[in-house]
N, C-alpha and C. Protein backbone atom coordinates (compact mmCIF):
# COMPACT_ATOMS: atom_id res chain seq x y z
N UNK A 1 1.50 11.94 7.23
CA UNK A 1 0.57 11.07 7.90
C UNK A 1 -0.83 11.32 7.35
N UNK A 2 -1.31 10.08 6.99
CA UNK A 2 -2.96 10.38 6.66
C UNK A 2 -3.74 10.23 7.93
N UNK A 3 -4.71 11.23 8.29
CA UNK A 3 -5.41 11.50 9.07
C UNK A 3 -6.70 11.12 9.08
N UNK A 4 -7.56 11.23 10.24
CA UNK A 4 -8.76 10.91 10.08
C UNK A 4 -9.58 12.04 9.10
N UNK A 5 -8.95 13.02 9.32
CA UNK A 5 -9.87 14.37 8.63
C UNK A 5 -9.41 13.94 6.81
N UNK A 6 -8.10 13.54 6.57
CA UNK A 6 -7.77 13.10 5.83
C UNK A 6 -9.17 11.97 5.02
N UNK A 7 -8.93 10.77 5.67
CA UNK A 7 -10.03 9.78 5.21
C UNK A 7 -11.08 10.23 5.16
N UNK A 8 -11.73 11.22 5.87
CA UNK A 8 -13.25 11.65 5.78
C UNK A 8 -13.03 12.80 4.49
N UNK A 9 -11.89 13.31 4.40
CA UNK A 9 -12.20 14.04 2.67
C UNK A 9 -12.23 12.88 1.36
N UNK A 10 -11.26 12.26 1.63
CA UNK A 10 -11.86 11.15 0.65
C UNK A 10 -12.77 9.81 0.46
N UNK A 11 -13.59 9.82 1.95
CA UNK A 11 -14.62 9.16 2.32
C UNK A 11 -14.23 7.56 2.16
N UNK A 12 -13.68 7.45 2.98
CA UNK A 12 -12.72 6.23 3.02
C UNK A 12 -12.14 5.65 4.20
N UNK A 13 -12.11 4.44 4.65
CA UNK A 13 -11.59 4.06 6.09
C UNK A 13 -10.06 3.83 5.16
N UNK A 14 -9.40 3.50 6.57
CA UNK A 14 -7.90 3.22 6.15
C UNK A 14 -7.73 2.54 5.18
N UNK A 15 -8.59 0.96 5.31
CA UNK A 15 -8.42 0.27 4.61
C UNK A 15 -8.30 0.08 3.24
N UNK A 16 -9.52 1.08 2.72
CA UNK A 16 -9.85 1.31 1.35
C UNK A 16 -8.96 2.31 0.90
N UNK A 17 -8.44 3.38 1.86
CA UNK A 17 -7.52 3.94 1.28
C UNK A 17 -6.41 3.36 0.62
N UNK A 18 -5.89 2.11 1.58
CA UNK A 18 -4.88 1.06 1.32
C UNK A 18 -5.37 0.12 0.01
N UNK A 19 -6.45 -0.35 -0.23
CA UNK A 19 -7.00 -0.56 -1.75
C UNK A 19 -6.99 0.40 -2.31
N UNK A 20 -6.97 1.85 -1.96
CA UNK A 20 -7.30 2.53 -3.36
C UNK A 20 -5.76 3.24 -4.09
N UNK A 21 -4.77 2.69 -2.92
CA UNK A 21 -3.53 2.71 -3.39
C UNK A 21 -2.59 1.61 -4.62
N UNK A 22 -3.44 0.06 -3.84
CA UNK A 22 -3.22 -0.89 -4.66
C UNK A 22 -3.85 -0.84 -6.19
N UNK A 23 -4.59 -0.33 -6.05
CA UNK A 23 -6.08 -0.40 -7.54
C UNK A 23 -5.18 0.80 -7.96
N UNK A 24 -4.65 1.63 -7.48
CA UNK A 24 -3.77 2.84 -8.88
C UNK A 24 -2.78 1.90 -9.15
N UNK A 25 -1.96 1.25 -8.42
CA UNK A 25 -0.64 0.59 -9.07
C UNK A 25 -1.12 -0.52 -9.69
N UNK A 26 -2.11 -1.40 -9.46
CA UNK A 26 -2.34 -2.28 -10.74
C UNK A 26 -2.55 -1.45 -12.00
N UNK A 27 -3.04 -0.50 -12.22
CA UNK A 27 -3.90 -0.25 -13.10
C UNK A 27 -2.74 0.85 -14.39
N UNK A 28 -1.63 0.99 -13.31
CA UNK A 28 -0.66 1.52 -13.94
C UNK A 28 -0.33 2.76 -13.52
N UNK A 29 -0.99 3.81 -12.44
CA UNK A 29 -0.84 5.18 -11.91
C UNK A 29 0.09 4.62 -11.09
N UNK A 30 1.16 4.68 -11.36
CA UNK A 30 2.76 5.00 -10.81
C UNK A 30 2.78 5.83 -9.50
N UNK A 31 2.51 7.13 -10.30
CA UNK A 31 2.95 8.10 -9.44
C UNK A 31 1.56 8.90 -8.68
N UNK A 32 0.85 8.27 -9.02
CA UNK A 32 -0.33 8.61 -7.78
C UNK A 32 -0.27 7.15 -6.90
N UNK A 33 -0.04 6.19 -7.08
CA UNK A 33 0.68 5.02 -5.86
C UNK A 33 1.22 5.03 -5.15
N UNK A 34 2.26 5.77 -5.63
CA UNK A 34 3.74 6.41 -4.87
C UNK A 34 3.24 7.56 -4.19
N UNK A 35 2.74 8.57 -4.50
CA UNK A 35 2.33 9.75 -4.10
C UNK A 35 1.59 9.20 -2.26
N UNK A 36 0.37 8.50 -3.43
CA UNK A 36 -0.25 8.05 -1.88
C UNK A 36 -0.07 7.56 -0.35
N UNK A 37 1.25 6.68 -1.07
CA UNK A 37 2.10 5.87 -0.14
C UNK A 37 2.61 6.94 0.47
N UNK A 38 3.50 7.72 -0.24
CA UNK A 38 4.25 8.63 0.93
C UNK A 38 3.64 9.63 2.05
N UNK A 39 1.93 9.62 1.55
CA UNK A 39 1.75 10.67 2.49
C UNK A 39 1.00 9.81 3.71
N UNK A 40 1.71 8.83 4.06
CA UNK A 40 1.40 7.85 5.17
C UNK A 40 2.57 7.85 6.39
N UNK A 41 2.47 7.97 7.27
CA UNK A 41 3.17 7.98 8.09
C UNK A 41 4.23 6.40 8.85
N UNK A 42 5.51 6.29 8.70
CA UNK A 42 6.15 5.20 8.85
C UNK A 42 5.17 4.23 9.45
N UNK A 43 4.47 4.24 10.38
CA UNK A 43 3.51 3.57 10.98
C UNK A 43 2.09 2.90 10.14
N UNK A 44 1.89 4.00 9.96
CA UNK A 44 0.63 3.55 8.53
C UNK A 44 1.57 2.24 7.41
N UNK A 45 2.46 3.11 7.04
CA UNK A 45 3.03 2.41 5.86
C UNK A 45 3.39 0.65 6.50
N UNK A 46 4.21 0.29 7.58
CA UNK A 46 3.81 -0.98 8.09
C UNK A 46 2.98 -1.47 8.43
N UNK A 47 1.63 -0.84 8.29
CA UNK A 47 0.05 -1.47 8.55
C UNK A 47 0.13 -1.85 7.04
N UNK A 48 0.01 -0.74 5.96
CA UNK A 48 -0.35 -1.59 4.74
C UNK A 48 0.43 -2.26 4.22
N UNK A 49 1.66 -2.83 4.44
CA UNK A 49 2.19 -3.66 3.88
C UNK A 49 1.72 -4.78 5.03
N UNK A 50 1.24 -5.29 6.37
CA UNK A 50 0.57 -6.21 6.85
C UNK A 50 -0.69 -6.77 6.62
N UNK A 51 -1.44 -5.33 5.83
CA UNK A 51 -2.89 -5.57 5.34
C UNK A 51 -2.55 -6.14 4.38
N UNK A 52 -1.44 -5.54 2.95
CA UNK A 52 -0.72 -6.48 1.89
C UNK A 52 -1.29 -8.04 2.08
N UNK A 53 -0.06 -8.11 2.94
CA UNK A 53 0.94 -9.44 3.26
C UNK A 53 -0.99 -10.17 3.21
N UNK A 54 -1.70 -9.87 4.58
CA UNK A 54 -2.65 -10.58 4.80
C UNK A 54 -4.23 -10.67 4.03
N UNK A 55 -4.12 -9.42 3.42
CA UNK A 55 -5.09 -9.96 2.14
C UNK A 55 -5.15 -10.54 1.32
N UNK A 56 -3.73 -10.34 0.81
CA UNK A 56 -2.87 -11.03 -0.97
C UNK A 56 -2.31 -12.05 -0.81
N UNK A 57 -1.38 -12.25 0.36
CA UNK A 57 -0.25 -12.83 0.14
C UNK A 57 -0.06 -14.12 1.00
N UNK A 58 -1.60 -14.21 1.98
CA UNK A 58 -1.55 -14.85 3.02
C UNK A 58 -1.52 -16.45 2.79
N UNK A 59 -2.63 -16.79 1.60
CA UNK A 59 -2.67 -18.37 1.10
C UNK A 59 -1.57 -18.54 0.19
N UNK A 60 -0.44 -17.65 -0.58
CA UNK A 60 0.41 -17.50 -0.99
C UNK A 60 1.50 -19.27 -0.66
N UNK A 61 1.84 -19.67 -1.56
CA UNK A 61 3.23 -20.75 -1.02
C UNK A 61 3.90 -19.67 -0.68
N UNK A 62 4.70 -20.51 0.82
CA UNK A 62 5.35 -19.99 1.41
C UNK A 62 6.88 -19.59 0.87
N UNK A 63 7.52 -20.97 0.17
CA UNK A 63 8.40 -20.03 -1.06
C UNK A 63 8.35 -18.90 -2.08
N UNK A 64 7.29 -18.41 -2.39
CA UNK A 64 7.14 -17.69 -3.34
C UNK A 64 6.58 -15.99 -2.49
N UNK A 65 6.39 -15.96 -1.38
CA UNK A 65 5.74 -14.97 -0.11
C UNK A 65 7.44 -14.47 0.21
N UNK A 66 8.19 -14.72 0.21
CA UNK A 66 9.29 -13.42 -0.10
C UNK A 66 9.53 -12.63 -1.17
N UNK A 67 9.76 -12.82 -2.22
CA UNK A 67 9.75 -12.72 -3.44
C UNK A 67 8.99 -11.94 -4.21
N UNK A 68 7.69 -12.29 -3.92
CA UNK A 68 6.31 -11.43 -4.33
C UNK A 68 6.07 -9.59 -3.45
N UNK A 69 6.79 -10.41 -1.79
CA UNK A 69 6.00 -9.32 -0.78
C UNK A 69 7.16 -8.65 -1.12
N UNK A 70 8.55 -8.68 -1.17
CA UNK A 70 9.46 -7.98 -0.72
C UNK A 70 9.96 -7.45 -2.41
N UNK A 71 8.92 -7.68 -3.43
CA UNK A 71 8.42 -6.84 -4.88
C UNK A 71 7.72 -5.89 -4.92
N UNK A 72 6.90 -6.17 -3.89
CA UNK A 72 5.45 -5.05 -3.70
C UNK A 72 6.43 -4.30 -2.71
N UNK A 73 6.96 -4.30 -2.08
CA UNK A 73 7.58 -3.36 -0.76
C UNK A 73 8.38 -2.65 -1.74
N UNK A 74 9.61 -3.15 -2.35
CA UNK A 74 10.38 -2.22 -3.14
C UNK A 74 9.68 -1.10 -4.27
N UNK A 75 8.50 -1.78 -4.60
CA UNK A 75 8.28 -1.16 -5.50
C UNK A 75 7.60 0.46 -5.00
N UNK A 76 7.48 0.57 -3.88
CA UNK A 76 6.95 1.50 -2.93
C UNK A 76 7.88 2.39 -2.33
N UNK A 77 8.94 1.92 -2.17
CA UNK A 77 10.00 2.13 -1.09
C UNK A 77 11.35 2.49 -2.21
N UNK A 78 11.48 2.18 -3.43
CA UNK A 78 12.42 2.57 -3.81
C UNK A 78 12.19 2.97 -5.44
N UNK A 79 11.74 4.67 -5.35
CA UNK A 79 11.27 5.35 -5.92
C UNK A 79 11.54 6.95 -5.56
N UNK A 80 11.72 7.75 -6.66
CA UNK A 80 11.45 9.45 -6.26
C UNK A 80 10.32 10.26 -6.93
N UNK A 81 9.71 11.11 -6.09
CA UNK A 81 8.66 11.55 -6.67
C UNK A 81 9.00 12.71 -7.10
């Protein structure tokens, strides 16, 4: 679980933590993406895939918003570090 003491070492609200997870996996850091993700607690981890869904994915066609979201989810979710 990332913590508040957590975010205040890396000077960061949740949110940006949740961008600063997305900005390693665009950019190609794999395994600091993954890393990050896991040290989120089941709860966290369904916030940022809602922050996902509703930052990225929200004006999205609605055919193409499975496909995309449930790409970004696997790509998180089915991995070993």
């Amino acid at each position: 679980m990332v913590t508040e003491k957590d975010l205040k070492n890396f000077d960061l609200s949740l949110e940006e933590f949740f961008e600063y997870i997305i900005e390693s996996k665009n950019i190609g850091a794999d395994n600091q993406a993954r890393f990050l993700y896991s040290l989120m607690s089941e709860e966290q981890q369904e916030e940022f895939f809602e922050y996902v869904h509703t930052a990225y994915y929200y004006e999205v066609d609605e055919l193409d918003i499975p496909t995309e979201l449930t790409n970004f989810i696997n790509y998180f979710n089915n991995f070993n570090l």
